[in-house]
C-alpha atoms as a PDB file:
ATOM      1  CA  UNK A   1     -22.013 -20.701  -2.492  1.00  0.00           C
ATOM      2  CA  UNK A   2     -20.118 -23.612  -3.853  1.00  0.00           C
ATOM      3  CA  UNK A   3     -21.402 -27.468  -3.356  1.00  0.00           C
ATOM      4  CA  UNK A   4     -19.101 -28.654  -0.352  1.00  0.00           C
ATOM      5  CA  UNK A   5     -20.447 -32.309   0.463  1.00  0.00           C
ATOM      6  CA  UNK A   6     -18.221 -34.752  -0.096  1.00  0.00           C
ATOM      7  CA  UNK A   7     -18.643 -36.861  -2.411  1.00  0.00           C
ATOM      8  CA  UNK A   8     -17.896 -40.769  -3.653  1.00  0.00           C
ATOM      9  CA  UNK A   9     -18.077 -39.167  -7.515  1.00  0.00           C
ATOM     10  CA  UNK A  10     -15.643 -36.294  -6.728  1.00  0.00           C
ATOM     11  CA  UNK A  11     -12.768 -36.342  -8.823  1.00  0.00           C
ATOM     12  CA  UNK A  12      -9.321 -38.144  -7.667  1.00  0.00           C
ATOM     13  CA  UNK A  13      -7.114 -35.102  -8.223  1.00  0.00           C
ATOM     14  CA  UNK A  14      -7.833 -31.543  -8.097  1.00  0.00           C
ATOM     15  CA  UNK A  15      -5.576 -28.312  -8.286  1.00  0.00           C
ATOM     16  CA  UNK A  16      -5.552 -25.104  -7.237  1.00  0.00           C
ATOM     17  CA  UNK A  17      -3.801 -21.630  -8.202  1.00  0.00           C
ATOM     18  CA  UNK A  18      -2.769 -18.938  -5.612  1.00  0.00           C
ATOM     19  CA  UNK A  19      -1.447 -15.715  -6.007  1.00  0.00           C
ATOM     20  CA  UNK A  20      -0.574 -12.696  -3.662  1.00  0.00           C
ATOM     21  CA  UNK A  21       1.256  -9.446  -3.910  1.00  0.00           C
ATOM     22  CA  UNK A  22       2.226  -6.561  -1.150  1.00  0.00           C
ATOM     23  CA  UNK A  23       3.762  -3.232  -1.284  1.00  0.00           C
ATOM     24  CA  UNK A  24       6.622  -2.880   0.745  1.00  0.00           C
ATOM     25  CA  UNK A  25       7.554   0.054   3.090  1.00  0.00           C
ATOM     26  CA  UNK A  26      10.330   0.529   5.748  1.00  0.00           C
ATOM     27  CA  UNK A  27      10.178  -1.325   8.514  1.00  0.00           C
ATOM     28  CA  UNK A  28      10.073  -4.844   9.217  1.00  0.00           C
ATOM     29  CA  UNK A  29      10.545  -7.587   9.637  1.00  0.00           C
ATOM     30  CA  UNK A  30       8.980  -9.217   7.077  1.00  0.00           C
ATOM     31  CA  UNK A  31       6.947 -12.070   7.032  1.00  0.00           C
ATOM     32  CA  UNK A  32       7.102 -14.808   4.268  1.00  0.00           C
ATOM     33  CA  UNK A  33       6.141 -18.475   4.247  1.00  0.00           C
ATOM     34  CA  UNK A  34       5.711 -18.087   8.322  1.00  0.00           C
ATOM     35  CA  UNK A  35       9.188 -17.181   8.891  1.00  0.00           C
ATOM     36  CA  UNK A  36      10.270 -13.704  10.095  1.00  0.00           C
ATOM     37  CA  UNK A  37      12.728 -12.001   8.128  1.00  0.00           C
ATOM     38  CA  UNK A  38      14.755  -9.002   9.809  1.00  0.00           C
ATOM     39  CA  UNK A  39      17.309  -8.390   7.356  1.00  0.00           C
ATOM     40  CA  UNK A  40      18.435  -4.748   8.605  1.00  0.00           C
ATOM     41  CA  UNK A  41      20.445  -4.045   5.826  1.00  0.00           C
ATOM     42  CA  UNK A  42      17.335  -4.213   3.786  1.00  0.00           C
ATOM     43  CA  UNK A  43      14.425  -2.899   6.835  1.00  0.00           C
ATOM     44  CA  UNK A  44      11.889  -3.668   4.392  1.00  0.00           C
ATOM     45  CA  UNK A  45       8.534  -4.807   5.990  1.00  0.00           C
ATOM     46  CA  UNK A  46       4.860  -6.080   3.485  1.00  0.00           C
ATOM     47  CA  UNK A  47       2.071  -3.382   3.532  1.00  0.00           C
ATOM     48  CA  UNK A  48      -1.104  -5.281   4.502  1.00  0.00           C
ATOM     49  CA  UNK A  49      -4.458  -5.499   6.596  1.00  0.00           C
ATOM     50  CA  UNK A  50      -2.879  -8.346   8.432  1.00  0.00           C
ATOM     51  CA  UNK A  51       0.618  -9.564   8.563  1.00  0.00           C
ATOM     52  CA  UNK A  52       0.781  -9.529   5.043  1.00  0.00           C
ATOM     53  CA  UNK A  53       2.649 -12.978   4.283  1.00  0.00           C
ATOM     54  CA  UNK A  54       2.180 -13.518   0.858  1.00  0.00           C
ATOM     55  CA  UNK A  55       3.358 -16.595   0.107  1.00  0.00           C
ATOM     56  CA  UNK A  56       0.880 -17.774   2.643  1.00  0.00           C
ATOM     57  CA  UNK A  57      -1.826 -15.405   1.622  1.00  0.00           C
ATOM     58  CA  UNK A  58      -1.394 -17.497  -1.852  1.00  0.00           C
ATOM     59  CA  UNK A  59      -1.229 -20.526  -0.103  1.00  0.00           C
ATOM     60  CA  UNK A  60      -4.510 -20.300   0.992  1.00  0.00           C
ATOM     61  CA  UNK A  61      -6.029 -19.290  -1.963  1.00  0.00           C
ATOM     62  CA  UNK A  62      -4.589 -22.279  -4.043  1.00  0.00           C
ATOM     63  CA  UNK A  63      -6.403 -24.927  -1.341  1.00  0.00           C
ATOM     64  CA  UNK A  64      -9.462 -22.638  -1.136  1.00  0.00           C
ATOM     65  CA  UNK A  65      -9.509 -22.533  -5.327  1.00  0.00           C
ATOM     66  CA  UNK A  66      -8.626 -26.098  -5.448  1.00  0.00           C
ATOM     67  CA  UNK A  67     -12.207 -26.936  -3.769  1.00  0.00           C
ATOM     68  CA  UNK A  68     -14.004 -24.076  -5.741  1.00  0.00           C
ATOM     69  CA  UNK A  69     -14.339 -22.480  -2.458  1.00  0.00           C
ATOM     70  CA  UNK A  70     -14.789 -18.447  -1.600  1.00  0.00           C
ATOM     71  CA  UNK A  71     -11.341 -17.011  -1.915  1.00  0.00           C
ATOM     72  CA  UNK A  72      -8.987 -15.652   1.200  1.00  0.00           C
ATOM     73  CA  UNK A  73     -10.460 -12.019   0.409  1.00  0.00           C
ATOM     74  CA  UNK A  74     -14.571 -13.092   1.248  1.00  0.00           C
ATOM     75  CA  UNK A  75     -13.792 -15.102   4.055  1.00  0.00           C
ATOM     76  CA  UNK A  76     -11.158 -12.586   5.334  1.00  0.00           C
ATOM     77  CA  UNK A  77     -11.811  -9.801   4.333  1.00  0.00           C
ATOM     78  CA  UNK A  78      -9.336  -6.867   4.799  1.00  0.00           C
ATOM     79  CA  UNK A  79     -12.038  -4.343   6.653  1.00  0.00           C
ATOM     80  CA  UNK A  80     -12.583  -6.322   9.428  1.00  0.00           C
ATOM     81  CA  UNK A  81     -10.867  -4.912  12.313  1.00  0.00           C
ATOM     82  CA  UNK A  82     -10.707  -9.395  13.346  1.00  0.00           C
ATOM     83  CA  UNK A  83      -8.225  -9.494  10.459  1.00  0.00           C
ATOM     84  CA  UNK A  84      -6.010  -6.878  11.543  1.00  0.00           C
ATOM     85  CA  UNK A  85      -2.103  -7.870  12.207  1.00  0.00           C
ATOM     86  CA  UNK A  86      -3.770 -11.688  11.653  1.00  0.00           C
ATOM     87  CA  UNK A  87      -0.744 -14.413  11.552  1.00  0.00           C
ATOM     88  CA  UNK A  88      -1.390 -15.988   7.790  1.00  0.00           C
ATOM     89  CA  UNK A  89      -1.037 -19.305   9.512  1.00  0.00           C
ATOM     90  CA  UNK A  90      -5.111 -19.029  10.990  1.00  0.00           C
ATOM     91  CA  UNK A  91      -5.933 -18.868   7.208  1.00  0.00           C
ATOM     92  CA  UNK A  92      -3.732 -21.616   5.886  1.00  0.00           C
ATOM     93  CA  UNK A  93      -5.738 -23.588   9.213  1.00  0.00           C
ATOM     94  CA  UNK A  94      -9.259 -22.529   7.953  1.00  0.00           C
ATOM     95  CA  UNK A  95      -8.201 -23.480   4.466  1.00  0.00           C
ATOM     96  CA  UNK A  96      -6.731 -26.771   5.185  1.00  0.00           C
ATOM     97  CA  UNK A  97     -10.180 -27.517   7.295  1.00  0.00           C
ATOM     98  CA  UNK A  98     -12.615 -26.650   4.463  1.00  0.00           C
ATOM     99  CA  UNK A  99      -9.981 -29.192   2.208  1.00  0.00           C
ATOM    100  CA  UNK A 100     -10.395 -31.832   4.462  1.00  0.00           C
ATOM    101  CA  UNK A 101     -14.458 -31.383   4.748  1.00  0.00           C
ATOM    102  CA  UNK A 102     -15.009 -31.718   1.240  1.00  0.00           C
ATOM    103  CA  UNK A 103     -12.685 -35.140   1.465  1.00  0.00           C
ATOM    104  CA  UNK A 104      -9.175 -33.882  -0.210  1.00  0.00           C
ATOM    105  CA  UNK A 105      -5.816 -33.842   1.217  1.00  0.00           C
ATOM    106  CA  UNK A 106      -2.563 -32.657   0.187  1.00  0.00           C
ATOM    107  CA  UNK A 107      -0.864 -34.113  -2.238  1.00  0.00           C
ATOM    108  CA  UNK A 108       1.908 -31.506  -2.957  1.00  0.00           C
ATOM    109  CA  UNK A 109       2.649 -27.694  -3.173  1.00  0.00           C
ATOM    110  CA  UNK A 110       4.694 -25.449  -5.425  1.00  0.00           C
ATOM    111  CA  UNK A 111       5.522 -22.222  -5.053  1.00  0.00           C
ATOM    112  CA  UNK A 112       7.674 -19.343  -5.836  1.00  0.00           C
ATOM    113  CA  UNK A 113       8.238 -15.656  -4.175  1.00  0.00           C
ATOM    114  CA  UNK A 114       8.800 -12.480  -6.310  1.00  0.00           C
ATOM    115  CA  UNK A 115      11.295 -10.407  -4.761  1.00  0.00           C
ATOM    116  CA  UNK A 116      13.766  -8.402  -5.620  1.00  0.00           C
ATOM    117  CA  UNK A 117      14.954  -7.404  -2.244  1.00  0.00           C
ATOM    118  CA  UNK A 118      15.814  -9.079   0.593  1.00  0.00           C
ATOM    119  CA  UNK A 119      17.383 -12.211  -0.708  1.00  0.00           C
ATOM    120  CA  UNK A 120      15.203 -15.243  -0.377  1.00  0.00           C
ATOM    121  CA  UNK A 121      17.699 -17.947  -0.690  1.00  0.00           C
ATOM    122  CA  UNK A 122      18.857 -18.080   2.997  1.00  0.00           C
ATOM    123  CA  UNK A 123      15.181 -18.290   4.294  1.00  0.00           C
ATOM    124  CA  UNK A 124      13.514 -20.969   1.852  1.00  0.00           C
ATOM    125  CA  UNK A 125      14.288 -24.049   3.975  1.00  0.00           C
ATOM    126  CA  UNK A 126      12.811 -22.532   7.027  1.00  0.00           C
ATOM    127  CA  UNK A 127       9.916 -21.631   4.840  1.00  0.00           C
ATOM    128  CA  UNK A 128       9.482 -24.805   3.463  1.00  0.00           C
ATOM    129  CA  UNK A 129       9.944 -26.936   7.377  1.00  0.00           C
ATOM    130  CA  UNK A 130       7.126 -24.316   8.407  1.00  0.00           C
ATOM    131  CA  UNK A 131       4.793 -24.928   5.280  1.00  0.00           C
ATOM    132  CA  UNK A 132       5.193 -28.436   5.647  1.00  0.00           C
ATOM    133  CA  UNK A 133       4.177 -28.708   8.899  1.00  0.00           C
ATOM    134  CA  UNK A 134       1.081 -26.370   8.620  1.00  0.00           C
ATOM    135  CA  UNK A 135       0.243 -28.927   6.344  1.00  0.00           C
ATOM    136  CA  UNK A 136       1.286 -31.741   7.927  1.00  0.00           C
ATOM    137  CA  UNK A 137       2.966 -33.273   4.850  1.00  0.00           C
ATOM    138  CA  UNK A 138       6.212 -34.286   4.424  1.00  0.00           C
ATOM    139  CA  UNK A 139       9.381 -31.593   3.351  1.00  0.00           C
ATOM    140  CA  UNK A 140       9.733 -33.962  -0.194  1.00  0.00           C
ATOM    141  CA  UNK A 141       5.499 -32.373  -0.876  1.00  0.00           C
ATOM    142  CA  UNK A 142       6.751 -29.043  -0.333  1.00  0.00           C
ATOM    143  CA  UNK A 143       8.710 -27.089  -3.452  1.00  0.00           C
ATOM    144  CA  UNK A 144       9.820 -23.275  -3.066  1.00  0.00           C
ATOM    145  CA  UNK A 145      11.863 -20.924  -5.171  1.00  0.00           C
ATOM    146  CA  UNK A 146      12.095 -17.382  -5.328  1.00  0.00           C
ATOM    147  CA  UNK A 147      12.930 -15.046  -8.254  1.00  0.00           C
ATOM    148  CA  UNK A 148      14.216 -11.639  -8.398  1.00  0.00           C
ATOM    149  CA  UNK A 149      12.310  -9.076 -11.005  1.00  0.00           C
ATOM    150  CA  UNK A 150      14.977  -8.193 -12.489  1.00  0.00           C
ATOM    151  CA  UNK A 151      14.795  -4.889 -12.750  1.00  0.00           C
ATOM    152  CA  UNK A 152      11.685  -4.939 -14.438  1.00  0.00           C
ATOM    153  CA  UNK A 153       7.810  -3.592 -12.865  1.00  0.00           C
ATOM    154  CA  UNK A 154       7.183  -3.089  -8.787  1.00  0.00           C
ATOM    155  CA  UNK A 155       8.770  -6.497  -7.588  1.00  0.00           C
ATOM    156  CA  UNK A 156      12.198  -5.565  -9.657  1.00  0.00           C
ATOM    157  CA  UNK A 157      12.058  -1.742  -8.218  1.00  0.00           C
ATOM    158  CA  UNK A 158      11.536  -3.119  -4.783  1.00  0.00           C
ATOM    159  CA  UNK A 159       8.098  -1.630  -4.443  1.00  0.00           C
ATOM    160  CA  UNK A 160       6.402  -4.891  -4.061  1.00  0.00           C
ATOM    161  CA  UNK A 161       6.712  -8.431  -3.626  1.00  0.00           C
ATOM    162  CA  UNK A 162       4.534 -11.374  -4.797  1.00  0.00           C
ATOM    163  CA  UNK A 163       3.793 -14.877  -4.525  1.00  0.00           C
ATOM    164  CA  UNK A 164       2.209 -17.847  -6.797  1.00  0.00           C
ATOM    165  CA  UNK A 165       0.915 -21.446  -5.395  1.00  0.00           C
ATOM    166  CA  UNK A 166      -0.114 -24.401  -6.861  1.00  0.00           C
ATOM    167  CA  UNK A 167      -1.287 -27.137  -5.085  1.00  0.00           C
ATOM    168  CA  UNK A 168      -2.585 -31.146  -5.832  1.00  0.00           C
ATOM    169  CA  UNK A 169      -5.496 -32.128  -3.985  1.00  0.00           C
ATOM    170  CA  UNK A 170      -5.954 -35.773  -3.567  1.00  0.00           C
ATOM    171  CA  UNK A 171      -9.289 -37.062  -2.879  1.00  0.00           C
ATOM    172  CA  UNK A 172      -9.293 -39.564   0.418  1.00  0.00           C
END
């Protein structure tokens, strides 16, 4: 278990790295970034233990790795029956709280989403207005893209979609 007392020789800055990834089935909608995504002409829907947001799935991870804490999959894990159909935003919460206990705040997030299918572009401001307020930081601290795979492995095939996070801690 990780040292999580605050402390005055803590570093200024730390930064944590995030990353998620679903398989997709029929269905939907489709949760990403907090924002429901019913696209019909694409029906596609993330495979998961709980609602299976992935960009907030590696949300959480990035502020949980950015302390050195236990990752989303130990403090959530996927086989408890708690965790089933979970909204992603309890763990962002949880994760944000530990931040804050060890004396860190958010300085900024980037992100991107791997999908081929449905388009991304129409849904990133709502994304980024929900991630910002989870984390009660302004829209400016909040960056989001989204790629296609081109083609090319599970994301480009439409088999699976994925998610990476970075995030600056700042130390209050």
């Amino acid at each position: 278990m990780p040292d999580t007392t605050p402390s005055d020789t803590a570093p200024p800055f730390r930064v944590g790295l995030g990353y998620d990834s679903h398989r997709l089935g029929a269905g939907g909608p489709l949760r990403i970034g907090g924002v429901d995504i019913d696209e019909s002409a694409d029906g596609v829907h993330a495979i998961g233990h709980s609602d299976a947001d992935v960009l907030l799935h590696a949300l959480t991870d990035a502020l949980l790795g950015g302390i050195a804490a236990e990752d989303i999959g130990r403090l959530f894990p996927d086989d408890a029956e708690v965790n089933r159909d979970r909204d992603s935003k309890d763990f962002v919460a949880a994760a944000i709280e530990k931040v804050r206990e060890v004396g860190y705040t958010i300085g900024n997030v980037d992100a991107v989403i791997l999908a081929q299918r449905p388009k991304m572009a129409p849904h990133i401001d709502s994304m980024r207005t929900t991630i910002a307020a989870m984390l009660s930081c302004p829209l400016s601290a909040v960056g989001l893209k989204a790629k296609t795979g081109e083609g090319v492995d599970a994301v480009g095939r439409s088999e699976a979609i994925a998610a990476r996070v970075i995030v600056m801690l700042i130390r209050r």
